[in-house]
C-alpha atoms as a PDB file:
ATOM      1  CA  UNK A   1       0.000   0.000   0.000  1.00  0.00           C
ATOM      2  CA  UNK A   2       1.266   3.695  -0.703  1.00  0.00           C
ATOM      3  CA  UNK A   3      -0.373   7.155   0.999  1.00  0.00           C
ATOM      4  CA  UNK A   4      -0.862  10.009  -1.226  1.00  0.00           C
ATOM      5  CA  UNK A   5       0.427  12.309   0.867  1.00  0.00           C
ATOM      6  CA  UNK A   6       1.141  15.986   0.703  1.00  0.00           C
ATOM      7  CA  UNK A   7       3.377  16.525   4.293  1.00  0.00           C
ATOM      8  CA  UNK A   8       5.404  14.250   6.512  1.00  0.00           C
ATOM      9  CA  UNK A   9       5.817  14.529  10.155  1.00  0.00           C
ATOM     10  CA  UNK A  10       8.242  13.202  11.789  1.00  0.00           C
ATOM     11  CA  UNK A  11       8.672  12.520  16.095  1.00  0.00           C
ATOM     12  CA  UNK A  12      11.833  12.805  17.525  1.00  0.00           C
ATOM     13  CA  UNK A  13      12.930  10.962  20.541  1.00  0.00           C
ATOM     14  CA  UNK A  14      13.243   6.761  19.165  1.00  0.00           C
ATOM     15  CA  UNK A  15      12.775   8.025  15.614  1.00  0.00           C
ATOM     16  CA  UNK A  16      15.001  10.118  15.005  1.00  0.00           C
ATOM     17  CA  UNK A  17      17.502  10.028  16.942  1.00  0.00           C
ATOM     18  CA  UNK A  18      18.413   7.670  19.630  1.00  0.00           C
ATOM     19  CA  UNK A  19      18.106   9.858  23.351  1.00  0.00           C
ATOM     20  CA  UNK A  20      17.306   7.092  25.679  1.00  0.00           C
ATOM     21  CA  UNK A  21      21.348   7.036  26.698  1.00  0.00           C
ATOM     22  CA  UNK A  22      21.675  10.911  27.277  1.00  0.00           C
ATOM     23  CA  UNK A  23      18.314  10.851  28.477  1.00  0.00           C
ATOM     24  CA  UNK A  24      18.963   7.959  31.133  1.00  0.00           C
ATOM     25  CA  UNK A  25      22.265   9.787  32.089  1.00  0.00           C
ATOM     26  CA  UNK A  26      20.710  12.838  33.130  1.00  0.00           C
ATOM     27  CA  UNK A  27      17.900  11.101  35.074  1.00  0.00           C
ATOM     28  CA  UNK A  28      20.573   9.421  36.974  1.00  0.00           C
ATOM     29  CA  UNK A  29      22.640  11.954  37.704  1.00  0.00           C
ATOM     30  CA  UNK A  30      19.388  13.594  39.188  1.00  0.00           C
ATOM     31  CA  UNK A  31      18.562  10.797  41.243  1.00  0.00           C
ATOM     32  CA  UNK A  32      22.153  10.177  42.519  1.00  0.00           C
ATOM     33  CA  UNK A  33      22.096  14.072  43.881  1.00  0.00           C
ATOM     34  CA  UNK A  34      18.368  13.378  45.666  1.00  0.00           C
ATOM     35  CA  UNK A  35      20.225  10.971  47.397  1.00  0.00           C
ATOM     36  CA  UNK A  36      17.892   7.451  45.380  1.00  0.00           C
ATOM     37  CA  UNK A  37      19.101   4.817  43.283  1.00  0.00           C
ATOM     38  CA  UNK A  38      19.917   5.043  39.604  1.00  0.00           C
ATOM     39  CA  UNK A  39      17.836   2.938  37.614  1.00  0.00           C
ATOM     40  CA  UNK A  40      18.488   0.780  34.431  1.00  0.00           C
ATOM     41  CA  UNK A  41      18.811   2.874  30.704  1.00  0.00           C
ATOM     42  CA  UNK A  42      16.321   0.512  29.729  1.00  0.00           C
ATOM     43  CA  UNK A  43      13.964   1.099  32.642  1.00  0.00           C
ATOM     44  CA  UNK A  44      14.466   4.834  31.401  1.00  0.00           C
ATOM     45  CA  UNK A  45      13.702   4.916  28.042  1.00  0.00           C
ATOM     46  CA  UNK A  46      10.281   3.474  29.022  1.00  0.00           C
ATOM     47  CA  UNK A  47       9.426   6.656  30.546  1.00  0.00           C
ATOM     48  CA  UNK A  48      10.395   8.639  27.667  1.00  0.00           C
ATOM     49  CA  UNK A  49       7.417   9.551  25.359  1.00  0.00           C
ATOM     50  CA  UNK A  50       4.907  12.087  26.899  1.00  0.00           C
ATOM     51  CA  UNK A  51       7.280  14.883  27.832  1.00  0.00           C
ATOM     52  CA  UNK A  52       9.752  15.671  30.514  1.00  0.00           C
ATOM     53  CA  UNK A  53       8.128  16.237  33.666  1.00  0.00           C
ATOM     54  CA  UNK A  54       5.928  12.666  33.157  1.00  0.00           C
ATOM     55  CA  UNK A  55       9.878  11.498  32.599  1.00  0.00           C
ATOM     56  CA  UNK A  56      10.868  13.328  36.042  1.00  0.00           C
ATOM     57  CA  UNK A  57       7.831  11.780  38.029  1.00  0.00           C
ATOM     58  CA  UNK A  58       8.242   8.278  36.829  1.00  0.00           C
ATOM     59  CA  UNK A  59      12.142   8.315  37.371  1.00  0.00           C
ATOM     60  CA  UNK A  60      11.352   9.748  40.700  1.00  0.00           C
ATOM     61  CA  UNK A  61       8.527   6.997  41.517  1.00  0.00           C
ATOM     62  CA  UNK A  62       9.947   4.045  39.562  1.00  0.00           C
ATOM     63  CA  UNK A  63       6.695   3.167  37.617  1.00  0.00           C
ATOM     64  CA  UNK A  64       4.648   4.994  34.863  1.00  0.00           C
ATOM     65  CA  UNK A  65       1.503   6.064  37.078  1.00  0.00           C
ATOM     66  CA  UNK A  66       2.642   6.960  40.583  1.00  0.00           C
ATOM     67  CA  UNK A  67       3.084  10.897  41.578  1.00  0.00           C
ATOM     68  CA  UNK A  68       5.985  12.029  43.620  1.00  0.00           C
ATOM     69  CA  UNK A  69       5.907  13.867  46.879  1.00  0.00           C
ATOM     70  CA  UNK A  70       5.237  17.851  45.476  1.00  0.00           C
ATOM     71  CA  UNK A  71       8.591  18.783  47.227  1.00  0.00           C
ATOM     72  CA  UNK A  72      10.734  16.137  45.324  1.00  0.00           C
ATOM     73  CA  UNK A  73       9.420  16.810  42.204  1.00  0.00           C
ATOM     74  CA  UNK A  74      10.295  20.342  42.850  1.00  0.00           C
ATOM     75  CA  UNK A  75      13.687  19.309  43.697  1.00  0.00           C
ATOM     76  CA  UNK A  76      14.409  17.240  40.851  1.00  0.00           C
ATOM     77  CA  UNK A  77      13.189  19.511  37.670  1.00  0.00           C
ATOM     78  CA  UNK A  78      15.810  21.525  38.035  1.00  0.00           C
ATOM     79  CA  UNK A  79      18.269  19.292  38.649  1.00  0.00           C
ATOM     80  CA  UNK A  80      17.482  17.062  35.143  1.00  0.00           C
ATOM     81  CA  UNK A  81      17.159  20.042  33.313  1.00  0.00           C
ATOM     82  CA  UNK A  82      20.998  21.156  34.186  1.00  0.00           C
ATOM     83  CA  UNK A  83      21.910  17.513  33.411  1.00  0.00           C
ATOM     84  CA  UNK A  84      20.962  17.300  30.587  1.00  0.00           C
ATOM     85  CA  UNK A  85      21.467  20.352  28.859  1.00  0.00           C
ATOM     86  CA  UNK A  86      24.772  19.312  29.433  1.00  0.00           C
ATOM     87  CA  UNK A  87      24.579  15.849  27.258  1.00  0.00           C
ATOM     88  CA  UNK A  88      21.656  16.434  25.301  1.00  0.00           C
ATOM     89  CA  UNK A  89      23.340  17.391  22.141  1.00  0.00           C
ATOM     90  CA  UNK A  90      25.286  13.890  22.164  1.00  0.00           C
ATOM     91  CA  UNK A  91      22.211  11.873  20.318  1.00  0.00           C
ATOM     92  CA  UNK A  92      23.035  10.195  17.587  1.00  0.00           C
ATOM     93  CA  UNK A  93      20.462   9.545  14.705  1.00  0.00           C
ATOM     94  CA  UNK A  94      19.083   5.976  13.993  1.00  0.00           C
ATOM     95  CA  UNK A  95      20.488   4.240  10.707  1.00  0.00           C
ATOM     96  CA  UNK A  96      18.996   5.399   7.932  1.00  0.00           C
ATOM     97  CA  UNK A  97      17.892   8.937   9.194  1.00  0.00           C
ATOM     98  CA  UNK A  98      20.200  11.056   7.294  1.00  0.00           C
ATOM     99  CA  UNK A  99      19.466   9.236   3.567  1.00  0.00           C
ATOM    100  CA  UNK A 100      15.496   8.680   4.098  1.00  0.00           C
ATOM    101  CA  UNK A 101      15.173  12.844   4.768  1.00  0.00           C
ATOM    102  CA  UNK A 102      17.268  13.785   1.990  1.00  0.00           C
ATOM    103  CA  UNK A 103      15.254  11.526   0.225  1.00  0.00           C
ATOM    104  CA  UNK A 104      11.994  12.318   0.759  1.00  0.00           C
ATOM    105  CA  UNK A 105      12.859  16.077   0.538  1.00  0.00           C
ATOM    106  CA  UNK A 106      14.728  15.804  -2.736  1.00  0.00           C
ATOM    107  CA  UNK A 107      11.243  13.706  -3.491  1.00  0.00           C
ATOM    108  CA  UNK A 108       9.768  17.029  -2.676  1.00  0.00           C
ATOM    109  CA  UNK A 109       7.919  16.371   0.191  1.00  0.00           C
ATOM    110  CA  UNK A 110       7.810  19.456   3.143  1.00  0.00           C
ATOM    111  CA  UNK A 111       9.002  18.269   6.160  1.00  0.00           C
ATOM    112  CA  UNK A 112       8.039  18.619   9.816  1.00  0.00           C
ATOM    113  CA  UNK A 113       9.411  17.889  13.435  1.00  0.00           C
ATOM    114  CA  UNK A 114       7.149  17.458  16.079  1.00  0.00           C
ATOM    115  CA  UNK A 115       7.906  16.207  19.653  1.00  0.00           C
ATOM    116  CA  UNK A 116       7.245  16.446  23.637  1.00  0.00           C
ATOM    117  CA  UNK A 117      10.651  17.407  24.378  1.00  0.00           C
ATOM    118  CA  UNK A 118      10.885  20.759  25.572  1.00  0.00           C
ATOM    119  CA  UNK A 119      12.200  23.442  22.200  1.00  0.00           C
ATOM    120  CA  UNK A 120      15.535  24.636  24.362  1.00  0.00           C
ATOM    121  CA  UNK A 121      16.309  21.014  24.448  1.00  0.00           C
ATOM    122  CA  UNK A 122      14.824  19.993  20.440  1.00  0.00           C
ATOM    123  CA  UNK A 123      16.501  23.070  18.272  1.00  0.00           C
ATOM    124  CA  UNK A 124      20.389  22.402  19.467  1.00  0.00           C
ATOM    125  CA  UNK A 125      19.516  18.624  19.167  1.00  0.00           C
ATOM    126  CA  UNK A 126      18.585  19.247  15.918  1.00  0.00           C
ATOM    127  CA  UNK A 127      21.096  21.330  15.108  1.00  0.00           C
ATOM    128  CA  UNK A 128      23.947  19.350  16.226  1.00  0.00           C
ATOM    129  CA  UNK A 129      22.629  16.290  14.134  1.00  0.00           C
ATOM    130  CA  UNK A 130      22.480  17.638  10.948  1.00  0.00           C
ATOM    131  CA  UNK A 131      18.644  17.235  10.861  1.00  0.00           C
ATOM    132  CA  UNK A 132      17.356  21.039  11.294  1.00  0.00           C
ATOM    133  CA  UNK A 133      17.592  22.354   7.937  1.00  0.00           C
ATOM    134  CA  UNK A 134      15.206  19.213   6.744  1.00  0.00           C
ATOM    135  CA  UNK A 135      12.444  20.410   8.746  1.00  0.00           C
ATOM    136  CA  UNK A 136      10.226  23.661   7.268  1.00  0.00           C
ATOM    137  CA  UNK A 137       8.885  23.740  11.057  1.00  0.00           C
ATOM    138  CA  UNK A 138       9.543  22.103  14.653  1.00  0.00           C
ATOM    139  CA  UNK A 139       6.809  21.965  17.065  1.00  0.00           C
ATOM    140  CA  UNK A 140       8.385  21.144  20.542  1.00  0.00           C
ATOM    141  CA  UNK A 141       6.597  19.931  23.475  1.00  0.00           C
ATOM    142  CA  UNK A 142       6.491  23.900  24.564  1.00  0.00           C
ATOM    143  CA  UNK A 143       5.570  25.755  21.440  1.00  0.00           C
ATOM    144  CA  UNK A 144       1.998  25.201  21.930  1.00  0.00           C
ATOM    145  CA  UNK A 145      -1.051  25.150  24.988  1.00  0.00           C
ATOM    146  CA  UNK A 146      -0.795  21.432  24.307  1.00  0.00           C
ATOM    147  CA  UNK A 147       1.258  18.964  23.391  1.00  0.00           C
ATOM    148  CA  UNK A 148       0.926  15.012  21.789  1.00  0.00           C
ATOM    149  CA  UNK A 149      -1.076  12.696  22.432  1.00  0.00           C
ATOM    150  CA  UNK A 150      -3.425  15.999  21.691  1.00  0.00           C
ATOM    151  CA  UNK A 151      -3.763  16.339  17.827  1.00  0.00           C
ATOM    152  CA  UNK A 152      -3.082  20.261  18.063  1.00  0.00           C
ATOM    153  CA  UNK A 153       0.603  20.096  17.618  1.00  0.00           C
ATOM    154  CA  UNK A 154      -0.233  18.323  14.347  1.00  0.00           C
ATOM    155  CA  UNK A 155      -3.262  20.436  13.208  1.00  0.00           C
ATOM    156  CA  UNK A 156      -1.069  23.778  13.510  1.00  0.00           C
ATOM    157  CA  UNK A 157       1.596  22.243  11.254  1.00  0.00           C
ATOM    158  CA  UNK A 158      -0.729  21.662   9.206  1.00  0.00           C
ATOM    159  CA  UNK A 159      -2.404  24.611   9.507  1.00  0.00           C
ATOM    160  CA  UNK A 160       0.713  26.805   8.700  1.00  0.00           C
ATOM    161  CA  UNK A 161       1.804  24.580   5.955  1.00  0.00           C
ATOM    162  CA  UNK A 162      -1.028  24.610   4.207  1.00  0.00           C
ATOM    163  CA  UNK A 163      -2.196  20.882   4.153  1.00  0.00           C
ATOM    164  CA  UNK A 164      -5.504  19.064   5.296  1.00  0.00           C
ATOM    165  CA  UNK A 165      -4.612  16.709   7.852  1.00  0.00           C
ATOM    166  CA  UNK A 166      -6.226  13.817   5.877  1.00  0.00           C
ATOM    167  CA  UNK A 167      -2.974  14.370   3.216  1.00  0.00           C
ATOM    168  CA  UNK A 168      -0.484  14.747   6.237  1.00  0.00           C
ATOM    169  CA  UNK A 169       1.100  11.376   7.635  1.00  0.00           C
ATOM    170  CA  UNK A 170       3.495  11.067  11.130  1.00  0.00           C
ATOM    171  CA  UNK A 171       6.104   8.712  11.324  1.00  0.00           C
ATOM    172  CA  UNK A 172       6.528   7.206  15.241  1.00  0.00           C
ATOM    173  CA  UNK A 173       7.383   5.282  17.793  1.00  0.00           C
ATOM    174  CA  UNK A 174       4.967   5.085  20.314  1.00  0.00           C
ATOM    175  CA  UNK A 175       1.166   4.927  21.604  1.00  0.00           C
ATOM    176  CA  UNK A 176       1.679   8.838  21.841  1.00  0.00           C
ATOM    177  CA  UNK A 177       2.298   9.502  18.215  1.00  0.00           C
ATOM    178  CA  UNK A 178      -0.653   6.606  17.431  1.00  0.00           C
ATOM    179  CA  UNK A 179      -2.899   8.976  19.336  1.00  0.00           C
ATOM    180  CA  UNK A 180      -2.209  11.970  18.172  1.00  0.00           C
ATOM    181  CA  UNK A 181      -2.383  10.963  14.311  1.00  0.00           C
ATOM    182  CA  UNK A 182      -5.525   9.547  14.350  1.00  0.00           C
ATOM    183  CA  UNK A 183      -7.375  12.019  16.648  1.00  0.00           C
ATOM    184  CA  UNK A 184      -5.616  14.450  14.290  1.00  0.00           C
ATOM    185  CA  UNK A 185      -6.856  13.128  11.244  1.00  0.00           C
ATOM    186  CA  UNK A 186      -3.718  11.756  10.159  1.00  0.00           C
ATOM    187  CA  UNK A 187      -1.880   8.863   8.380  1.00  0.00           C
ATOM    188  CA  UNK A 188       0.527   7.230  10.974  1.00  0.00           C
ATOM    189  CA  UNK A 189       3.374   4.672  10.451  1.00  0.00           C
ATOM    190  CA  UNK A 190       5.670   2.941  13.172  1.00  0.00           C
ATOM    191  CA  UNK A 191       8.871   2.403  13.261  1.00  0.00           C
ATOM    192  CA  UNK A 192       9.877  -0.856  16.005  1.00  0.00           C
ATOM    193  CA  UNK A 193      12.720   0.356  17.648  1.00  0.00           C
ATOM    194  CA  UNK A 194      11.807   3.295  19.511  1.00  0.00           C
ATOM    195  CA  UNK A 195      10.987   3.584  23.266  1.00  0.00           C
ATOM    196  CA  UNK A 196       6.987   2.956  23.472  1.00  0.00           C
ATOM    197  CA  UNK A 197       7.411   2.457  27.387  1.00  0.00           C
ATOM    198  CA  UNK A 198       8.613  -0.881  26.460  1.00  0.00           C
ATOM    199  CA  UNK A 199       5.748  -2.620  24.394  1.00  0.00           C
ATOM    200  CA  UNK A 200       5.296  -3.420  21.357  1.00  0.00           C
ATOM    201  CA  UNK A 201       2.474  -1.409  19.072  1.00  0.00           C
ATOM    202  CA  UNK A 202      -0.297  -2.496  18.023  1.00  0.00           C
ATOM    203  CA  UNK A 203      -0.334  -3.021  14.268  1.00  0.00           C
ATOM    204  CA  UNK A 204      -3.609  -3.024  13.948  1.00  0.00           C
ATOM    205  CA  UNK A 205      -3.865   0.180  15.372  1.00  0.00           C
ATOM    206  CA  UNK A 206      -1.871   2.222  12.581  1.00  0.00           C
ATOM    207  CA  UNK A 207      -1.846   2.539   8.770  1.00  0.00           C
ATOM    208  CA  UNK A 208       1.774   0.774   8.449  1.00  0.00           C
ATOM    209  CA  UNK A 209       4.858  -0.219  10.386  1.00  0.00           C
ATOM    210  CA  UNK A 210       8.406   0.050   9.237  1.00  0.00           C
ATOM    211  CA  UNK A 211      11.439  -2.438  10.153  1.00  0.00           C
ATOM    212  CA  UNK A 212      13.428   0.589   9.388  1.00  0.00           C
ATOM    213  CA  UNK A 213      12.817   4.363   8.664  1.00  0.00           C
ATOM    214  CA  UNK A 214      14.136   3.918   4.870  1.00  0.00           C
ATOM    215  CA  UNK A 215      10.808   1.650   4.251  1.00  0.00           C
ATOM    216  CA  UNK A 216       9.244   4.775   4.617  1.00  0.00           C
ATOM    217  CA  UNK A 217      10.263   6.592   1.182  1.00  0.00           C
ATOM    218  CA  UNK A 218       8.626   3.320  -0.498  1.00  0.00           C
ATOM    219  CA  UNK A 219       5.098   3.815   1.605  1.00  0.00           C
ATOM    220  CA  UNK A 220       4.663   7.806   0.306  1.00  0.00           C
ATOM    221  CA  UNK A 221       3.505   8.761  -3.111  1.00  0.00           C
ATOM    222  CA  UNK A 222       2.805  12.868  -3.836  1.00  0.00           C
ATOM    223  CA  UNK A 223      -0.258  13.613  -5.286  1.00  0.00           C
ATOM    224  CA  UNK A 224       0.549  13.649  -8.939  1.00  0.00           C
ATOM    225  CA  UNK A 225      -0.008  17.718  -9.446  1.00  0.00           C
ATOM    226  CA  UNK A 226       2.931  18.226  -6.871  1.00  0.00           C
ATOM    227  CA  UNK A 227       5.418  15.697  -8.581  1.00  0.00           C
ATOM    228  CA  UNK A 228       8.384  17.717  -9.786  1.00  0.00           C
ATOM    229  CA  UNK A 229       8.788  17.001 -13.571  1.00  0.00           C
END
């Protein structure tokens, strides 16, 4: 099956680029200075997903639902924050990132960033990967009132770009990005390797899943009035 499409999305954090190890870092290094234990990278990167103070909280707590004492939390924000702007430009990019966006942007397709993590932390990532001039826009999990699972961060991109949301697709990793796409309006595809707090998607859930991202420039077909001659 290919999607007509007329904009791809893309999330960040396990599609993009790989953060779970600068990500877990931080966390620990916050922990270790509250005085608790550090916890497993892979424990970590199943908290990553729905922005960084859920991350904080279940770091803090150990498990994806529990809240921390008020004081705690208020302890530790700061304290990841300085962490990790201190390691948070050391990401690399999955395999495959670099060729599938020059790709699908030679292909002519506009391209969009759109992530939870918090825009001082998402533009220098960016940056310092090689990915930011790809992207015609990057919604962090700041720029807006709301962030994903909430289709708004979707909707304004494609709002300012110009595109109904029906010709707009997001490439993901989790239950978040699932969410958002289809309460958006959206096509969504799945990559497997990401951090989607450590289970597996639900296939039947989305429009296609990806072993890898550079399945993804065989999936997309432009409408045939945008198709550069």
């Amino acid at each position: 099956m290919r999607f007509q499409v007329k904009l791809v999305m893309f999330d960040l954090d396990g599609t993009l680029l790989d953060t779970a190890p600068q990500i877990a870092e931080a966390a620990n290094r916050m922990l270790v200075a509250l005085g608790k234990p550090m916890l497993p990278q892979a424990q970590i990167s199943t908290y990553i997903g729905e922005g960084v103070q859920n991350l904080i909280k279940r770091c803090l707590t150990g498990n994806l639902h529990d809240e921390p004492e008020a004081e705690l939390f208020a302890q530790a924000q700061p304290l990841y924050h300085g962490f990790y702007a201190n390691n948070a430009t050391d990401s690399k990019p999955f395999p495959g990132v670099m060729s599938t966006l020059q790709q699908l942007k030679a292909d002519g397709y506009p391209l969009a960033c759109v992530t939870n993590k918090p825009e001082k932390f998402t533009l220098p990532l960016l940056e310092k990967a090689g990915l930011s001039d790809f992207f015609k826009i990057v919604v962090s999990g700041d720029t807006l009132a709301k962030k994903k699972p909430d289709p708004l961060p979707l909707l304004h991109i494609c709002q300012k770009l110009g595109v109904l949301p029906a010709e707009a697709v997001l490439i993901g990793d989790s239950e978040t990005d699932v969410q958002a796409a289809q309460a958006a309006g959206c096509f969504v595809v799945t990559v497997p390797y990401g951090y989607n707090q450590g289970r597996e998607i639900d296939v039947a859930t989305v429009d296609a899943t990806v072993q890898q991202l550079t399945d993804v420039v065989g999936l997309l077909e432009l409408p045939a009035l945008l198709k550069r001659g």
